[in-house]
Protein backbone atom coordinates (compact mmCIF):
# COMPACT_ATOMS: atom_id res chain seq x y z
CA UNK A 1 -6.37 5.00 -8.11
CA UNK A 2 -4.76 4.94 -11.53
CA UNK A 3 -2.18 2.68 -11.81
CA UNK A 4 0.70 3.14 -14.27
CA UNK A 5 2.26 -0.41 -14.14
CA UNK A 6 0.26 -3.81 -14.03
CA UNK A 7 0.92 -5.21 -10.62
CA UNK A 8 3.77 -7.43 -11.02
CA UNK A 9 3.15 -11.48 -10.14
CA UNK A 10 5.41 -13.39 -8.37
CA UNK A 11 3.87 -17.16 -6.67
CA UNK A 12 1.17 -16.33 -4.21
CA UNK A 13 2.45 -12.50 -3.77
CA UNK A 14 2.07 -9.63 -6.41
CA UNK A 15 3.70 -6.08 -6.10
CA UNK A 16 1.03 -3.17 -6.32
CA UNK A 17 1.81 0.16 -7.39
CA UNK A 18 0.79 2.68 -4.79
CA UNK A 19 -0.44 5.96 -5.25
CA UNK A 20 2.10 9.45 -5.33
CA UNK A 21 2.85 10.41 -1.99
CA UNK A 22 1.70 13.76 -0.69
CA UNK A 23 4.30 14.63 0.63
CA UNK A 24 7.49 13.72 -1.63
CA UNK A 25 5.62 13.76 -5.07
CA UNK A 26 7.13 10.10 -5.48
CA UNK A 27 4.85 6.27 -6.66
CA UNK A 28 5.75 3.25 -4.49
CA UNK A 29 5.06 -0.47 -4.41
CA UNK A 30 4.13 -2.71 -1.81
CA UNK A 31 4.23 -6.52 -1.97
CA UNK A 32 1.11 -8.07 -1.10
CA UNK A 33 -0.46 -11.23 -0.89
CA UNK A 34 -2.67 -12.06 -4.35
CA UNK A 35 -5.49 -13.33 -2.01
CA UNK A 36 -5.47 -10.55 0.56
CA UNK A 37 -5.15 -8.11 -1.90
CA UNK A 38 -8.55 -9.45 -3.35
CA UNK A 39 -10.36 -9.64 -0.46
CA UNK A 40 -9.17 -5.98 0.64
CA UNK A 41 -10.42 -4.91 -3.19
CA UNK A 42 -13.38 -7.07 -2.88
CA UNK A 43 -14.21 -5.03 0.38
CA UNK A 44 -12.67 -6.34 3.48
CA UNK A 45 -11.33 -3.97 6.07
CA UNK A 46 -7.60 -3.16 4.69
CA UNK A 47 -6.22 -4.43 8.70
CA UNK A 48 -7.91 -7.92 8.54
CA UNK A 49 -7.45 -8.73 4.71
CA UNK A 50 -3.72 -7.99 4.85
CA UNK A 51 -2.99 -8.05 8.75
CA UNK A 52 0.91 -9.10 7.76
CA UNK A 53 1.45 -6.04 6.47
CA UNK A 54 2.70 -2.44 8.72
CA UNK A 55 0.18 -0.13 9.31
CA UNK A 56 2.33 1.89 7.25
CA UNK A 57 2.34 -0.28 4.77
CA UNK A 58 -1.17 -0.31 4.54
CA UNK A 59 -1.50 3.33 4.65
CA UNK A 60 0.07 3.48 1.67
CA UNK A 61 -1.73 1.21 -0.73
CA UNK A 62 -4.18 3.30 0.42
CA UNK A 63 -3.26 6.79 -0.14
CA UNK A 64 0.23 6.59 -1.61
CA UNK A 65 1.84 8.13 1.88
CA UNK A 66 4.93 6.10 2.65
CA UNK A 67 5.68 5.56 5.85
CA UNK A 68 8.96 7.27 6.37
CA UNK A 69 7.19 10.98 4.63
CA UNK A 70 4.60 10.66 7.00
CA UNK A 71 7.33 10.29 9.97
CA UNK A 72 8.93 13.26 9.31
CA UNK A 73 6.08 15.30 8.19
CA UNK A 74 3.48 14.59 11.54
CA UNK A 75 5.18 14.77 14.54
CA UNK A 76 3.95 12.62 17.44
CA UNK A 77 2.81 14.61 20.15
């Protein structure tokens, strides 16, 4: 992932930039714990270094895909 901005510090939470969606060609950021965002870099499982986070939160720091795109583009069956 290439990140455009520096995350962004703010006490024990940063904001990360996420990568462009897929679907709607648009960046994103996600606020994130400094420490769980380390451990998830450092290579813990994305679920148990940030469990406070959605799963569609965490689906995007990982692939850029917000939550709401992915919604409306996959219907459930």
């Amino acid at each position: 992932m290439v990140m455009k901005k520096p995350p962004q510090f703010k006490g024990s939470t940063m904001q990360v930039e996420t990568p462009t969606c897929i679907f709607c060609g648009k960046g994103g950021w996600v606020t994130v714990p400094i420490a769980g965002y380390n451990a998830w870099r450092d290579g813990a499982f994305i679920q148990n270094a940030l469990p406070q986070l959605t799963p569609g939160q965490r689906e995007q720091l990982i692939n850029g895909t917000h939550d709401e795109c992915f919604n409306k583009n996959i219907p459930e069956d």
